[in-house]
PDB file of N, CA and C in Angstrom:
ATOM      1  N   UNK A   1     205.526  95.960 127.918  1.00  0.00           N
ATOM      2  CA  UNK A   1     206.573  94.958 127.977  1.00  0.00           C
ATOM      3  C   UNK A   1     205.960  93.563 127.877  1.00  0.00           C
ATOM      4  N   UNK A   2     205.131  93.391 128.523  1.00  0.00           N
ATOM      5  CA  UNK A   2     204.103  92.392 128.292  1.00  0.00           C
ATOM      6  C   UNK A   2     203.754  91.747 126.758  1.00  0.00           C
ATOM      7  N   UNK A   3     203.333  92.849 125.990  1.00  0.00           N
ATOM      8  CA  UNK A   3     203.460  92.490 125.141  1.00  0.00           C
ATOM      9  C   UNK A   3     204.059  92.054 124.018  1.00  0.00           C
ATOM     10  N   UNK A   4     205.241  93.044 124.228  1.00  0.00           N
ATOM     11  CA  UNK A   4     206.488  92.773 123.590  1.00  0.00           C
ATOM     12  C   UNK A   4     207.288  91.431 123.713  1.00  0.00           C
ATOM     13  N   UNK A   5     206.899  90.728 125.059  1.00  0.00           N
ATOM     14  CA  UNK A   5     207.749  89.276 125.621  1.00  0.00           C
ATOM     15  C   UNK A   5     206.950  88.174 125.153  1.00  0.00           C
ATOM     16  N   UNK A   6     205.403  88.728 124.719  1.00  0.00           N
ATOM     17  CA  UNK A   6     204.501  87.511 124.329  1.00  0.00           C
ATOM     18  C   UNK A   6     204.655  87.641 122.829  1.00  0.00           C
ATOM     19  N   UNK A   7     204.645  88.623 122.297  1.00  0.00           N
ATOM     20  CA  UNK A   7     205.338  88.391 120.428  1.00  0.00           C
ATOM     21  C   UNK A   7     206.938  88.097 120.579  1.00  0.00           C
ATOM     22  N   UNK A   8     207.984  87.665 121.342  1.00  0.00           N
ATOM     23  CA  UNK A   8     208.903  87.377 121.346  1.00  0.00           C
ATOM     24  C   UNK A   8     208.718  86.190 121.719  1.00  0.00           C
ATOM     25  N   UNK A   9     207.928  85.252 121.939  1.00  0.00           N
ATOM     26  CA  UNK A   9     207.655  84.032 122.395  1.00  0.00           C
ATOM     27  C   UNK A   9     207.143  83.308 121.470  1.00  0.00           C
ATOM     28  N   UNK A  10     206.650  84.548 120.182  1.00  0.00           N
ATOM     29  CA  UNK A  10     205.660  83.816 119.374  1.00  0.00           C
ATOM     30  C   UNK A  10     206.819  83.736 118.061  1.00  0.00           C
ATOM     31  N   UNK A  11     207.865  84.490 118.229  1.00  0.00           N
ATOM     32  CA  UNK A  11     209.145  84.275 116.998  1.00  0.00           C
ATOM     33  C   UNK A  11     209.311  86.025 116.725  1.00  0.00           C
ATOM     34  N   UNK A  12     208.736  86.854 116.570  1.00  0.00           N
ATOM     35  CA  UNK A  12     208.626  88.163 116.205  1.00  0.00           C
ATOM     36  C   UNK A  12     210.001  89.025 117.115  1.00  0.00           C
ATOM     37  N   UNK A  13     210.605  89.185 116.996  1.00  0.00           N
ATOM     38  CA  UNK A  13     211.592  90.290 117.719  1.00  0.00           C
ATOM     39  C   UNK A  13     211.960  91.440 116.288  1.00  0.00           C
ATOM     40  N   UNK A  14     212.467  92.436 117.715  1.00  0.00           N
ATOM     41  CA  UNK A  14     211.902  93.868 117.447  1.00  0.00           C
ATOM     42  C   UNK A  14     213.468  94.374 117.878  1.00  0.00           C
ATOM     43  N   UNK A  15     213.794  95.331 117.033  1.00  0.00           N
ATOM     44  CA  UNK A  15     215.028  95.817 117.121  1.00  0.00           C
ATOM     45  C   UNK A  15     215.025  97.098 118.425  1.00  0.00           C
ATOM     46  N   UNK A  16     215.983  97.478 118.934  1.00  0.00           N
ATOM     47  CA  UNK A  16     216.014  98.110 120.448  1.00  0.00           C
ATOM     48  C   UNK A  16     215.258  99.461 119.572  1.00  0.00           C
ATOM     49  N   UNK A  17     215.458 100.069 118.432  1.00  0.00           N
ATOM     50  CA  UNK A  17     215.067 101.464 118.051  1.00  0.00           C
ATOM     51  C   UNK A  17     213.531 101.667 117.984  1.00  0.00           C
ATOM     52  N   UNK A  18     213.500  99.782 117.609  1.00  0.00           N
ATOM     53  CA  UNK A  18     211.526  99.555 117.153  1.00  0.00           C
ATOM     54  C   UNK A  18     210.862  99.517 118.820  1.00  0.00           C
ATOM     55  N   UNK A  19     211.700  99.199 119.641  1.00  0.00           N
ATOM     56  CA  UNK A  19     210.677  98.950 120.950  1.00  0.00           C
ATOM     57  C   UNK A  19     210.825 100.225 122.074  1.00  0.00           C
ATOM     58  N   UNK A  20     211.875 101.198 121.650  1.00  0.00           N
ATOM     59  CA  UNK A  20     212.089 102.719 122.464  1.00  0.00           C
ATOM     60  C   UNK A  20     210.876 103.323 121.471  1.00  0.00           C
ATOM     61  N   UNK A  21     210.699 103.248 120.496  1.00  0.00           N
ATOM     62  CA  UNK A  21     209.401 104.260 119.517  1.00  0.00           C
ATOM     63  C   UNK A  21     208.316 103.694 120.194  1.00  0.00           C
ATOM     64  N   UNK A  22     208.060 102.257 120.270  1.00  0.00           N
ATOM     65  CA  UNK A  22     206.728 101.753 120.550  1.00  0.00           C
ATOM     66  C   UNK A  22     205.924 102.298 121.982  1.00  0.00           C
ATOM     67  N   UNK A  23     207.165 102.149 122.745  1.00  0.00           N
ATOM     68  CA  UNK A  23     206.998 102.649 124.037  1.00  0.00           C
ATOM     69  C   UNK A  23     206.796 104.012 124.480  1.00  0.00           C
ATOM     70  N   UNK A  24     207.408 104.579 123.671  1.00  0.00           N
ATOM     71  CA  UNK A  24     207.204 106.618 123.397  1.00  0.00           C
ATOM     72  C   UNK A  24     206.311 106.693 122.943  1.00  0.00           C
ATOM     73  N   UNK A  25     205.407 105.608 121.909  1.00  0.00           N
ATOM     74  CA  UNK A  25     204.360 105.996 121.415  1.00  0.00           C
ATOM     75  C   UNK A  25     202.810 105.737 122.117  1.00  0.00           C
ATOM     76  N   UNK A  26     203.439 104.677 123.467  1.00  0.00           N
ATOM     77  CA  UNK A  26     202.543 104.114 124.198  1.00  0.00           C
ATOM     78  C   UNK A  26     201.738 104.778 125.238  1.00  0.00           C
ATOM     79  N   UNK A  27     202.966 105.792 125.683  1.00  0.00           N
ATOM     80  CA  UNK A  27     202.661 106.957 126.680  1.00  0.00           C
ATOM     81  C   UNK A  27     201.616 107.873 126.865  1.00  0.00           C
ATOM     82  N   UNK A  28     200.529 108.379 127.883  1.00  0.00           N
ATOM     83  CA  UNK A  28     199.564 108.951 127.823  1.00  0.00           C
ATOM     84  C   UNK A  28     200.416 110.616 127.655  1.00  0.00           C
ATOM     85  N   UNK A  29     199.186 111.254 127.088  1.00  0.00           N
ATOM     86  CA  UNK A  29     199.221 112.576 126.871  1.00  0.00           C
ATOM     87  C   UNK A  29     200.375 113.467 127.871  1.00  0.00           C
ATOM     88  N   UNK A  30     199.964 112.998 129.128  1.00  0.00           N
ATOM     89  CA  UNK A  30     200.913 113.907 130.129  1.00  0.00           C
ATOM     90  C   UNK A  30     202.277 113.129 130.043  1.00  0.00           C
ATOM     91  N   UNK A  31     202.878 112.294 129.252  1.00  0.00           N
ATOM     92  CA  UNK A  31     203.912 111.833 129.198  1.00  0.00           C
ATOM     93  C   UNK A  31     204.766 112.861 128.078  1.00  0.00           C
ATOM     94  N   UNK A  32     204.080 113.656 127.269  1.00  0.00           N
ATOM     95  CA  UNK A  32     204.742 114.479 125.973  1.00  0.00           C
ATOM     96  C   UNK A  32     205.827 115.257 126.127  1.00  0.00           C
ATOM     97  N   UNK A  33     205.723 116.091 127.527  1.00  0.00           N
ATOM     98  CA  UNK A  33     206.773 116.605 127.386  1.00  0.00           C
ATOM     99  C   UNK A  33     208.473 115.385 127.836  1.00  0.00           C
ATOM    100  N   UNK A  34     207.799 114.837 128.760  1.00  0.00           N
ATOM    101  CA  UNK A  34     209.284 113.842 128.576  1.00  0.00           C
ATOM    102  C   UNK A  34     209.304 113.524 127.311  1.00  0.00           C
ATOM    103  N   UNK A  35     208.444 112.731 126.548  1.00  0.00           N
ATOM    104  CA  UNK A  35     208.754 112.008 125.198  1.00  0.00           C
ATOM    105  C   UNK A  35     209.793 112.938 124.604  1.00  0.00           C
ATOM    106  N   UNK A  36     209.321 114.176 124.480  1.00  0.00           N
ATOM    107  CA  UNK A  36     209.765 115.297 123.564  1.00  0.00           C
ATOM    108  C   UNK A  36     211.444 115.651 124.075  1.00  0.00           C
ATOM    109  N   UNK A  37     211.241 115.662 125.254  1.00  0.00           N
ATOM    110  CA  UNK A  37     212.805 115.777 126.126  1.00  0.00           C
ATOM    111  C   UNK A  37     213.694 114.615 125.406  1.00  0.00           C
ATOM    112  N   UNK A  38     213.345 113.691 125.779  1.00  0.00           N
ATOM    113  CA  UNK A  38     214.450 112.163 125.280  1.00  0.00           C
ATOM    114  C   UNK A  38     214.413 112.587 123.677  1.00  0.00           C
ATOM    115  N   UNK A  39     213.748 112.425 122.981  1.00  0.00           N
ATOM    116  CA  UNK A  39     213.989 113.077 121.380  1.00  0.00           C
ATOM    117  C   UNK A  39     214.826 113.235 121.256  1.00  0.00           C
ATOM    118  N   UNK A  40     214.819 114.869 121.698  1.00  0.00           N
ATOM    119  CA  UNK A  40     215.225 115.756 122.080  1.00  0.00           C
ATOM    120  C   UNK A  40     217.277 115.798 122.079  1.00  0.00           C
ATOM    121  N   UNK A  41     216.833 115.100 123.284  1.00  0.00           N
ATOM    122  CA  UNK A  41     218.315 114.741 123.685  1.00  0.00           C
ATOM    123  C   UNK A  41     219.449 113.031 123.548  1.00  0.00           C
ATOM    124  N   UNK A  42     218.672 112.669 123.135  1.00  0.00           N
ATOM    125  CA  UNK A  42     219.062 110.981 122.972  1.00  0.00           C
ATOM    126  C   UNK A  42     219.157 110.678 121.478  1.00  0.00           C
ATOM    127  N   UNK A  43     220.093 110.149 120.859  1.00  0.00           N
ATOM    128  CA  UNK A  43     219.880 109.445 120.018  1.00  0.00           C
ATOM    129  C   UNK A  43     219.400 108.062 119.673  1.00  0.00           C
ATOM    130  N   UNK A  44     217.370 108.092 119.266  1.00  0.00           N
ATOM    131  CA  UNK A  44     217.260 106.707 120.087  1.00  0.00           C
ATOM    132  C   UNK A  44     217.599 105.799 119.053  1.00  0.00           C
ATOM    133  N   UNK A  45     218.250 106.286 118.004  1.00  0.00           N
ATOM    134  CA  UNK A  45     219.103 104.163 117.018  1.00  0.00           C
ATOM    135  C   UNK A  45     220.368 104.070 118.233  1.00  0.00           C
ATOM    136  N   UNK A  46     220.466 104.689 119.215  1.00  0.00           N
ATOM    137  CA  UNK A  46     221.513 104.073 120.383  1.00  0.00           C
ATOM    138  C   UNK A  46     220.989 103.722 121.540  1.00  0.00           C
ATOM    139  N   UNK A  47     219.605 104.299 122.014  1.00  0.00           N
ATOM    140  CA  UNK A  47     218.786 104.366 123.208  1.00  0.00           C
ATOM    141  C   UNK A  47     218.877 103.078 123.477  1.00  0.00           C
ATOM    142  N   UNK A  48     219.256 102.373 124.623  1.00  0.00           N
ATOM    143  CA  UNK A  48     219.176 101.174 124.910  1.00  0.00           C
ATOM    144  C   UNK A  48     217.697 101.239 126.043  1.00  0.00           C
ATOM    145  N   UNK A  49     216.915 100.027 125.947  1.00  0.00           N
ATOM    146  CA  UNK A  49     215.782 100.426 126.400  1.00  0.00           C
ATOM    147  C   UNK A  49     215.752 100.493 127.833  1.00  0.00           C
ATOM    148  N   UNK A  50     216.450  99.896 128.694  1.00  0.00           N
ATOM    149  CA  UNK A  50     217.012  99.588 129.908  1.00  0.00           C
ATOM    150  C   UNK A  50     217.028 101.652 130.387  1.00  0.00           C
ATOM    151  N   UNK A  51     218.005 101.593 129.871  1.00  0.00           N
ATOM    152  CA  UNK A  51     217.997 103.435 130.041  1.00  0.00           C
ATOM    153  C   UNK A  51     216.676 104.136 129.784  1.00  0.00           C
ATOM    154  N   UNK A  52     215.712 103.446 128.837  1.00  0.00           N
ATOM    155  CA  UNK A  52     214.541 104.098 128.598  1.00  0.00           C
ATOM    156  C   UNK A  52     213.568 104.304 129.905  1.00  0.00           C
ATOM    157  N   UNK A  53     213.910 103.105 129.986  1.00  0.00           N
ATOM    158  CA  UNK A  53     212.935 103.010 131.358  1.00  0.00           C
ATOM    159  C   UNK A  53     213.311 103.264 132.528  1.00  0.00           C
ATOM    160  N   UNK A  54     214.382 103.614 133.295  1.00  0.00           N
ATOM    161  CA  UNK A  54     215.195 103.889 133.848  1.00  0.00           C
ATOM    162  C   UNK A  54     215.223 105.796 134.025  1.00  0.00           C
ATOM    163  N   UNK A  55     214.919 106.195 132.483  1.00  0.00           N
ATOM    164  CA  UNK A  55     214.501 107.812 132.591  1.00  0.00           C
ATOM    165  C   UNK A  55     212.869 107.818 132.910  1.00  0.00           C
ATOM    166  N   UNK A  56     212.436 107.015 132.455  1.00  0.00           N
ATOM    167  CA  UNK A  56     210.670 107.092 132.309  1.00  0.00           C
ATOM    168  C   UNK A  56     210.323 106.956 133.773  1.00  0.00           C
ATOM    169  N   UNK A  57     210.819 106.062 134.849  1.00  0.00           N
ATOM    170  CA  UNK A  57     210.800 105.492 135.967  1.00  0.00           C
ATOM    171  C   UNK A  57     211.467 106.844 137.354  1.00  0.00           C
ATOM    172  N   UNK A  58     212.145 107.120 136.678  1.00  0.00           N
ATOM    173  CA  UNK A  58     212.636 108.308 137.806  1.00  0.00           C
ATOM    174  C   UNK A  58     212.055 109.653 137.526  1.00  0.00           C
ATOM    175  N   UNK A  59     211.614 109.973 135.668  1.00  0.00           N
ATOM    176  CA  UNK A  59     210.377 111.197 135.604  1.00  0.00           C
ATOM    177  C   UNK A  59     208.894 110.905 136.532  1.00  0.00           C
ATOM    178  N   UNK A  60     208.220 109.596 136.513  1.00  0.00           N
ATOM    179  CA  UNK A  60     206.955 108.855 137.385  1.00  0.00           C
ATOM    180  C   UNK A  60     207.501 109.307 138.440  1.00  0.00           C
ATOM    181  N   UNK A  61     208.780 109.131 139.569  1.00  0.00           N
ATOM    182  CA  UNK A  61     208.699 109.138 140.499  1.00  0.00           C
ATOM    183  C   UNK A  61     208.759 110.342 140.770  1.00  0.00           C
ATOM    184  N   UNK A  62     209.573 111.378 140.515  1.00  0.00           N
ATOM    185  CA  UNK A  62     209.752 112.506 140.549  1.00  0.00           C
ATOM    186  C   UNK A  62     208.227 113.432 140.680  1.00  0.00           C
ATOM    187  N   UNK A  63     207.280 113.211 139.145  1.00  0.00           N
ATOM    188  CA  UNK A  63     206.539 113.612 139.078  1.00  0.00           C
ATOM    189  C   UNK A  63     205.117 113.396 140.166  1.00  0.00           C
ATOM    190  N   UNK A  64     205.098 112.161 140.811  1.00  0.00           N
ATOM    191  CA  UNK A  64     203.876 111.730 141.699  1.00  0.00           C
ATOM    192  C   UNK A  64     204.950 112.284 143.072  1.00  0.00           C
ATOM    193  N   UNK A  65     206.439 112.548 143.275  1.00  0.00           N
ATOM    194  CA  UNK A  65     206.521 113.196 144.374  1.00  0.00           C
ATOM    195  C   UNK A  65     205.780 114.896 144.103  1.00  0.00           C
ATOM    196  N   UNK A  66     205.617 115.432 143.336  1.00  0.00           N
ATOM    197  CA  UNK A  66     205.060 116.620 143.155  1.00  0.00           C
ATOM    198  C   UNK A  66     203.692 117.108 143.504  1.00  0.00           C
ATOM    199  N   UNK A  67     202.800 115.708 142.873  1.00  0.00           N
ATOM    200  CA  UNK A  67     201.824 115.719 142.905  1.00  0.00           C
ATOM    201  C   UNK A  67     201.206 115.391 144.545  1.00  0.00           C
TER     202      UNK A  67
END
């Protein structure tokens, strides 16, 4: 996100479909099977990123309650 707010500062913006891929693509290895889930089930040219993170944020929590 960081980075995304500092190329938005610099003039560059990124459409909601370009910054849900970037972020799916950002994810370490043990993130795949979520990635693959949201795919899966979301249509992301609608994925609003708010919701992205919002699923990504409650799989982390979920998952470190396991661990």
């Amino acid at each position: 996100m960081n980075v995304i707010n500092s190329l938005k500062s610099l003039g560059k913006s990124f459409s909601s479909f370009e910054l849900v891929n970037k972020i799916l693509r950002s994810l370490p290895k043990r993130w795949d099977s979520k990635i693959t889930a949201i795919q899966e089930a979301k249509n992301l040219n609608d994925l609003a990123l708010k919701e992205l993170i919002g699923s990504l944020m409650t799989y982390e929590m979920v998952f470190l309650e396991h661990n």
